[in-house]
Protein backbone atom coordinates (compact mmCIF):
# COMPACT_ATOMS: atom_id res chain seq x y z
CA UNK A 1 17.29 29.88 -47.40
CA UNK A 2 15.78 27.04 -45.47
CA UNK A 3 11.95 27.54 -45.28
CA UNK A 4 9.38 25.77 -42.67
CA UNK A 5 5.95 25.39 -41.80
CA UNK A 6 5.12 27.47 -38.92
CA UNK A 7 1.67 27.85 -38.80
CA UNK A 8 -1.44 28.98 -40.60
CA UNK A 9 -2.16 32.67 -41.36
CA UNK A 10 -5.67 32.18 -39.36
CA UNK A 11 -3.76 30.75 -36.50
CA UNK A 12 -2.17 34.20 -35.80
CA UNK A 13 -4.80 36.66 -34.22
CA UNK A 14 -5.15 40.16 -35.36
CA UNK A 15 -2.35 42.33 -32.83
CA UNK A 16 -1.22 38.99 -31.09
CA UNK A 17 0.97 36.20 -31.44
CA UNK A 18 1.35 32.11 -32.24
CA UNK A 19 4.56 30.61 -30.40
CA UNK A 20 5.97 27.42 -32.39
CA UNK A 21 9.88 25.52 -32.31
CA UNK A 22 11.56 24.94 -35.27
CA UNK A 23 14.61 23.56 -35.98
CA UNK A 24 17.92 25.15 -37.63
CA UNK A 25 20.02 23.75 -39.85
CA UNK A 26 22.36 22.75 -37.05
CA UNK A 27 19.53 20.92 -35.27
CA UNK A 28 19.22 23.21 -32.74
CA UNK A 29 15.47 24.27 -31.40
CA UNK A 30 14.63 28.00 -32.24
CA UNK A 31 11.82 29.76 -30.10
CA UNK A 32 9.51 31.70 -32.68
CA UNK A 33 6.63 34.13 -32.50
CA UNK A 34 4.88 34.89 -35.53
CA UNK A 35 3.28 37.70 -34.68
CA UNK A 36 0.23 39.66 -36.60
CA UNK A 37 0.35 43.61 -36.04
CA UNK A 38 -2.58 46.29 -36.25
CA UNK A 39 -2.08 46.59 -40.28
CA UNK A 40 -2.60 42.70 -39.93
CA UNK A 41 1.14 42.62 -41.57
CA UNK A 42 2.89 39.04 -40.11
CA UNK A 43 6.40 39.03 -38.31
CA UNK A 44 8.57 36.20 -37.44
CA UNK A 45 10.74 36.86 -34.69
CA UNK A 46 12.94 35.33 -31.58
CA UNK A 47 10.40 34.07 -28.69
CA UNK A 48 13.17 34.96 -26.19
CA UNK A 49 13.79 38.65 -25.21
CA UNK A 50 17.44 39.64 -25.54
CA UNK A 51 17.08 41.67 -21.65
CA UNK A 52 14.60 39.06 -19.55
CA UNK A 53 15.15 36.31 -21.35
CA UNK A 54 11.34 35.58 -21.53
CA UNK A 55 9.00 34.46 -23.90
CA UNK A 56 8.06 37.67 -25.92
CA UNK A 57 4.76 35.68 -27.31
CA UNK A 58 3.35 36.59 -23.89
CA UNK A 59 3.65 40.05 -24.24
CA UNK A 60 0.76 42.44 -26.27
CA UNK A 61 1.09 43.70 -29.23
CA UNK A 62 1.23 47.36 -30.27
CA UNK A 63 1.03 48.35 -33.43
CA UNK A 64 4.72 47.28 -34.73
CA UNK A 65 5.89 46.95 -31.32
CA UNK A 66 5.68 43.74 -29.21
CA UNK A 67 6.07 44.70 -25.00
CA UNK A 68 7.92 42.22 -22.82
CA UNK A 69 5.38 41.26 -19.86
CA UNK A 70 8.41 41.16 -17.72
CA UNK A 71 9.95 44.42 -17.54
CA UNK A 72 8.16 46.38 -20.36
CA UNK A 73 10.89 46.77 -23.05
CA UNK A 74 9.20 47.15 -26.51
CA UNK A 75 10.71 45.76 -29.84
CA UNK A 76 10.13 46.78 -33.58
CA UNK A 77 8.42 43.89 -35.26
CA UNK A 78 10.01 44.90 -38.82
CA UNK A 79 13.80 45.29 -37.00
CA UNK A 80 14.08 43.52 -33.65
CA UNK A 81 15.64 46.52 -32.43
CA UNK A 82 14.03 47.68 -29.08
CA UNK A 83 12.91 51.40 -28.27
CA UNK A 84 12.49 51.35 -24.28
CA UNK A 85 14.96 50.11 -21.41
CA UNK A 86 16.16 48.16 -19.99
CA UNK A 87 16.60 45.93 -23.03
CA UNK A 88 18.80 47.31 -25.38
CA UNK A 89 20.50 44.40 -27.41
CA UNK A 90 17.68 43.71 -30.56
CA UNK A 91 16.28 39.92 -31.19
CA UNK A 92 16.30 38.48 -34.25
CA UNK A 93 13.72 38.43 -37.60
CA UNK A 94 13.65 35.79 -39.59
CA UNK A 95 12.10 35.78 -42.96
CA UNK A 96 8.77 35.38 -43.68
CA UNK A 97 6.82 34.28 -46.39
CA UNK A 98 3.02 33.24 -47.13
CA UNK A 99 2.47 30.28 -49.44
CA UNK A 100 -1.52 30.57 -49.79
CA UNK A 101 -2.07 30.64 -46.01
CA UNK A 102 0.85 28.50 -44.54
CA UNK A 103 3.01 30.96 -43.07
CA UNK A 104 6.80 30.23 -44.07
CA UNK A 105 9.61 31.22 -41.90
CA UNK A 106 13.29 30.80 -42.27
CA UNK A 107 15.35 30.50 -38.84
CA UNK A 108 18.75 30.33 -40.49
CA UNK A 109 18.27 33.46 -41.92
CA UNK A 110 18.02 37.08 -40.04
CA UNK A 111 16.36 39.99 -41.42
């Protein structure tokens, strides 16, 4: 498991979301949104939903659902897996650990 830096706890706000890149293993960019839900529990997952291929960081939060902005397809936070159409492939979640307040995620690693 191969653990960065993503941001600090305070930089998430409470039911939103704090984009950031980080590199895999193989070098490549990874689009990330840590996200914070209503219980003020932290997620990691893909920026990118899997139907619109937008940024999901742009989207609201709802409870432990993030909504596209595009086309409205909600994902669960804790399992990527989405519960309204059109999308119906899940996105990844990556690990996620707090060190103090750094928040730690691993992109090389799905939940």
């Amino acid at each position: 498991m191969t653990v960065q830096l993503a941001c600090l706890a305070q930089d998430v706000p409470v039911e939103g979301t704090y984009r950031v890149e980080l590199e895999d293993d193989a070098g490549k960019i990874v689009e990330v949104a840590v996200v914070r839900d209503s219980d003020g529990t932290l997620h990691a997952i893909n920026d990118v939903c899997s139907h619109g291929a937008v940024s999901l960081s742009e989207g609201e939060v709802d409870g432990c659902f993030i909504e596209c902005w595009l086309h409205g397809s909600r994902f669960d936070l804790r399992t990527g897996q989405p519960d309204s159409p059109p999308a119906v492939r899940p996105i990844p979640v990556y690990p996620l650990t707090l060190d103090g307040d750094r928040v730690l995620v691993d992109v090389d690693t799905t939940v």
